[in-house]
Protein backbone atom coordinates (compact mmCIF):
# COMPACT_ATOMS: atom_id res chain seq x y z
CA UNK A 1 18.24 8.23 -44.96
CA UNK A 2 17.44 6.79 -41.14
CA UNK A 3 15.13 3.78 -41.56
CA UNK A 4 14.11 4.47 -38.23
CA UNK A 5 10.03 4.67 -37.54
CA UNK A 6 9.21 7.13 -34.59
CA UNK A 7 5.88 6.28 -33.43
CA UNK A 8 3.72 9.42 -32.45
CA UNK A 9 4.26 10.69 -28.54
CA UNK A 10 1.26 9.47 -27.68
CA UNK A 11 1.09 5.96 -29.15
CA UNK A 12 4.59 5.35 -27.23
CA UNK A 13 3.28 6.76 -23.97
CA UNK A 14 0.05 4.31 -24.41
CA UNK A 15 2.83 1.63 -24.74
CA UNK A 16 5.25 2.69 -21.46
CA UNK A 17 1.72 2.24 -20.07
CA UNK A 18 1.06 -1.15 -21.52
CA UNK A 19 4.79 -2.56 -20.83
CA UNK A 20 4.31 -1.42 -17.22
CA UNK A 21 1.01 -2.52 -16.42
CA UNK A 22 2.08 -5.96 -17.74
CA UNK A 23 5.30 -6.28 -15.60
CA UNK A 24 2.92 -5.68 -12.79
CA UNK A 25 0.00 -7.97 -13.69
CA UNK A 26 3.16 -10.82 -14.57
CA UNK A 27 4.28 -9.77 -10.56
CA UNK A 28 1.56 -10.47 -9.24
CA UNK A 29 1.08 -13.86 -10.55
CA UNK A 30 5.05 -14.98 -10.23
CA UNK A 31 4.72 -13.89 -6.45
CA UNK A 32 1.99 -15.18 -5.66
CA UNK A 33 2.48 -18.69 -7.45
CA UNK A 34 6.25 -18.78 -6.27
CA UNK A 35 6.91 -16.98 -3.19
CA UNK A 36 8.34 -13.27 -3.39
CA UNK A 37 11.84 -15.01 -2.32
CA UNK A 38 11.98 -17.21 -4.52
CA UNK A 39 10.45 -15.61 -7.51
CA UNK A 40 13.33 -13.90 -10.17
CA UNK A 41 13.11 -11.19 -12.42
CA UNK A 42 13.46 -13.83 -15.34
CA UNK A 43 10.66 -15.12 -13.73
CA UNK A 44 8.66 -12.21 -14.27
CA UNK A 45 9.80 -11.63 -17.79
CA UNK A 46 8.59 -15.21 -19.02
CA UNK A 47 5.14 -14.24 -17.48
CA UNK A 48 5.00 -10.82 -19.47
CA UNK A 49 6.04 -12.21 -23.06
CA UNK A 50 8.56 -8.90 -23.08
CA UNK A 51 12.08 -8.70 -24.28
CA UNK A 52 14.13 -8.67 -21.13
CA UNK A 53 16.15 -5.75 -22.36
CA UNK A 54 12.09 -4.09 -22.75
CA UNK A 55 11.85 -5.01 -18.81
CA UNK A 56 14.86 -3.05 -17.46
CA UNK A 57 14.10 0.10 -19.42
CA UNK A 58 11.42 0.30 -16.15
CA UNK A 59 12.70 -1.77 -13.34
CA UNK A 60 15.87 -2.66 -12.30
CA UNK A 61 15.16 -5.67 -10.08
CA UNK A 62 12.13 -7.62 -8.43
CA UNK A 63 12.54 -5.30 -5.62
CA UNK A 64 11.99 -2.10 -7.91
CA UNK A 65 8.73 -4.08 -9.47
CA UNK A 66 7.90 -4.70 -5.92
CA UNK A 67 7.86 -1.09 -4.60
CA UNK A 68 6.08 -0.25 -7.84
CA UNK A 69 3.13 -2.45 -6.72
CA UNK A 70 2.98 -0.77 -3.63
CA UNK A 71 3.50 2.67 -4.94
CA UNK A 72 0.27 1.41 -6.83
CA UNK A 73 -1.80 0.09 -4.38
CA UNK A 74 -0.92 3.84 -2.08
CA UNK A 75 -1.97 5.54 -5.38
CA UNK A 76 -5.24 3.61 -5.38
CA UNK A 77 -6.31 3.80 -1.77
CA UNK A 78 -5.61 7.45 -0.97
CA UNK A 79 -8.84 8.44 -2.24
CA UNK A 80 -10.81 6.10 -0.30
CA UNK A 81 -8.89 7.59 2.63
CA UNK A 82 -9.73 10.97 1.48
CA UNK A 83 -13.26 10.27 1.21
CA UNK A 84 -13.50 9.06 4.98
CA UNK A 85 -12.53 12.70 5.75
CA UNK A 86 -15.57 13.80 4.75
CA UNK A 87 -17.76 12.78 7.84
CA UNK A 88 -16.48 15.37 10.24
CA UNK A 89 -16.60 12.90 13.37
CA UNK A 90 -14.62 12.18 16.28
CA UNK A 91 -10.83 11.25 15.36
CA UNK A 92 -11.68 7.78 16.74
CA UNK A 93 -14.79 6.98 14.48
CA UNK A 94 -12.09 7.90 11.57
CA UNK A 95 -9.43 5.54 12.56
CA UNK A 96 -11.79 3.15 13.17
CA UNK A 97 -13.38 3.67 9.44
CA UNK A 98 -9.98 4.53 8.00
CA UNK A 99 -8.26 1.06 9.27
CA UNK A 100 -11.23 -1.33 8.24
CA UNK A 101 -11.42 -0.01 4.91
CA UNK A 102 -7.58 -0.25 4.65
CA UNK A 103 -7.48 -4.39 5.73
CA UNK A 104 -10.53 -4.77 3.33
CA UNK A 105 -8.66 -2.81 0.55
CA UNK A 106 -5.23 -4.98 1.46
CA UNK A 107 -7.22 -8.59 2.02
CA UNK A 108 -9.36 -7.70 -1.47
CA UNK A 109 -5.81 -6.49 -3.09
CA UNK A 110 -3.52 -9.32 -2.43
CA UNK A 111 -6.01 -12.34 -2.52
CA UNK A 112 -4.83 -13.10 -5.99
CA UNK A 113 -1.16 -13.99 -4.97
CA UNK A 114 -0.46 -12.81 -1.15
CA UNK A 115 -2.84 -15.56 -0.44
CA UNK A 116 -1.36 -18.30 -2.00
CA UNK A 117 2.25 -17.36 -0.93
CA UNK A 118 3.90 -20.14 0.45
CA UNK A 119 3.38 -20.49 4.02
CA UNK A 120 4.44 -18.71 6.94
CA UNK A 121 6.74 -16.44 4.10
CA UNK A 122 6.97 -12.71 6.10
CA UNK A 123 5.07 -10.24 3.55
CA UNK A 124 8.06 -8.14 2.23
CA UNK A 125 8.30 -4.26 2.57
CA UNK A 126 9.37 -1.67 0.52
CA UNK A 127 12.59 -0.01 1.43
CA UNK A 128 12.22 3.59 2.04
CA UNK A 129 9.30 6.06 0.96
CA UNK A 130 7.63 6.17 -2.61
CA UNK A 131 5.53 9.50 -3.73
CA UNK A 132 2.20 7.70 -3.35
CA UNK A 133 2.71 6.56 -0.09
CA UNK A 134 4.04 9.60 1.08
CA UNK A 135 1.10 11.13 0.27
CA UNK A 136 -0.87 8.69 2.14
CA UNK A 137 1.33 9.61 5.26
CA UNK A 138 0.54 13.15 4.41
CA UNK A 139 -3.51 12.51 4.39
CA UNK A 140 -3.43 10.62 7.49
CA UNK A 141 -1.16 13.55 8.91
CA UNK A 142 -3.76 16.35 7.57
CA UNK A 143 -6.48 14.23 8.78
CA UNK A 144 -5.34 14.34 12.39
CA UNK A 145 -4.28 17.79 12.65
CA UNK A 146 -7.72 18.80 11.17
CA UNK A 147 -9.41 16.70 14.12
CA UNK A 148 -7.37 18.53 16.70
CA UNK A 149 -7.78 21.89 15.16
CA UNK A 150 -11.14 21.04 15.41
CA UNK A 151 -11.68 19.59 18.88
CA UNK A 152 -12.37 16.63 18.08
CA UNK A 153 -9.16 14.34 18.85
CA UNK A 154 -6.19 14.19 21.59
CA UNK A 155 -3.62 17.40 21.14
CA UNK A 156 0.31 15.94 20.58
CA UNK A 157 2.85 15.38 17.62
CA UNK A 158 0.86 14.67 14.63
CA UNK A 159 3.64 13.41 12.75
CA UNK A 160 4.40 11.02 15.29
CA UNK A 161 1.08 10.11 15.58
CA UNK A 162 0.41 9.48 12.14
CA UNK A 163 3.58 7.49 11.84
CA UNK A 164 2.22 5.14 14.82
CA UNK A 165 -1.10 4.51 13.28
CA UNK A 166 0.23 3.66 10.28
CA UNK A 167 3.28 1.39 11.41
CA UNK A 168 0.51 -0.30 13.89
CA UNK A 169 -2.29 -0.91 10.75
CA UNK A 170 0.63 -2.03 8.64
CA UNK A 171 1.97 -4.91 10.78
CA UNK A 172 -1.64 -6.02 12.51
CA UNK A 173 -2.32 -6.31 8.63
CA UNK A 174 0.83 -7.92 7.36
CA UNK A 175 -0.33 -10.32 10.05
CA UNK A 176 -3.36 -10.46 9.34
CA UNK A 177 -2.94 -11.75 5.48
CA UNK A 178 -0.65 -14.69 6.95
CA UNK A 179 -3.43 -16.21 8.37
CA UNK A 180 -6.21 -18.54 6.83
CA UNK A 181 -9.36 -17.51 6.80
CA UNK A 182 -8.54 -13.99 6.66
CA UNK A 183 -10.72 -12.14 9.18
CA UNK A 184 -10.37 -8.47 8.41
CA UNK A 185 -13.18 -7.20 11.29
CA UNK A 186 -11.00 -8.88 13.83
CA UNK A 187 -7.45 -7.35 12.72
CA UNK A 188 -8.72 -3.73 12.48
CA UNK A 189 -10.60 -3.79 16.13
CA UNK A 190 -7.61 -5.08 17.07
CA UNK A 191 -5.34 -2.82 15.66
CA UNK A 192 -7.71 0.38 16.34
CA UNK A 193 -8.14 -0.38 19.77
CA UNK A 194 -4.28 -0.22 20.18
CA UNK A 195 -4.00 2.75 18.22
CA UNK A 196 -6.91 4.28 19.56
CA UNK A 197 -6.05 3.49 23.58
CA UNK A 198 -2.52 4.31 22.84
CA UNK A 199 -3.55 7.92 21.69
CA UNK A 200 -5.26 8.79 25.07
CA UNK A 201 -2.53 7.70 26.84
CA UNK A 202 -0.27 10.34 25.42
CA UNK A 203 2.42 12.07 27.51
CA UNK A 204 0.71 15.80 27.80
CA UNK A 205 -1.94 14.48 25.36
CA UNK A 206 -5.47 16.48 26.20
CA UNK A 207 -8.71 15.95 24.20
């Protein structure tokens, strides 16, 4: 007879769980002591006390672990983003509200290794679209169209829109968390003023 022991469904989910929370954690760390360039999956391994074989069961390669970080920090955020929908005010008090508390979320997120990166190292970017921050697109997306169904913001292509005020927050914030002392108030007038005068000057945009 099999000498095998199957542990219960429940007490190996807990454990996918555990494994993957600790690749993450051991990121974190490795990144932000080494650099994301230079840091290796082996790297990352050492830091979790895995087996390696344990380690590609979830990722494949730093990048994977890297968009799973991301994914994580989308999954995290979306409902503070959701919760700034609940004011009902002009479109442009909700970008302004919606980018500060993203910086803030970003500066408070990555202060334990984006910060000590090694200097002047670009802040890598996930290649392509996860679920989580699709649905972040998707909020921002819903948020506008609900402000122009409403009245209350400048009538064009939400999906373009949304796109812009994203891409625009994401790179006045990758910015932003290259520079010492971080000054989140400053980045997100910055980048809602851009946002915010570049909506109004809309081809065939009306308000």
């Amino acid at each position: 007879m099999s000498q095998v022991a199957y542990l219960p469904v429940g007490k190996r989910e807990q454990t996918k769980v555990q494994n993957r929370q600790a690749i993450l954690d051991a990121a974190r760390e490795v990144f932000g002591e080494l650099g994301y360039e230079a840091a290796t999956v082996r790297d990352i391994i050492r830091r979790t006390g895995l087996a390696a074989g344990t380690f590609y069961n979830y990722y494949r390669s730093k990048e994977e672990v890297f968009a799973a970080l991301a994914d994580d920090g989308a999954r995290r955020f979306a409902p503070i983003l959701k919760s700034l929908r609940g004011s009902g005010g002009p479109l442009d008090s909700f970008v302004r509200d919606a980018i500060r508390a993203y910086f803030e979320f970003m500066a408070d997120e990555h202060i334990s290794w984006a910060a000590r990166r090694p200097a002047g190292e670009m802040q890598p970017h996930v290649h392509g679209e996860t679920p989580e921050m699709a649905a972040v697109f998707a909020e921002v997306k819903d948020a506008i169209e609900s402000a122009i169904n409403e009245g209350r913001g400048p009538v064009s292509d939400t999906e373009y829109m949304a796109a812009a005020c994203i891409g625009i927050a994401r790179e006045v914030c990758d910015k932003m968390l290259m520079r010492r002392p971080i000054d989140t108030a400053k980045a997100a007038d910055f980048a809602s003023e851009m946002i915010l005068n570049g909506l109004k000057g809309l081809p065939g945009a009306t308000c």
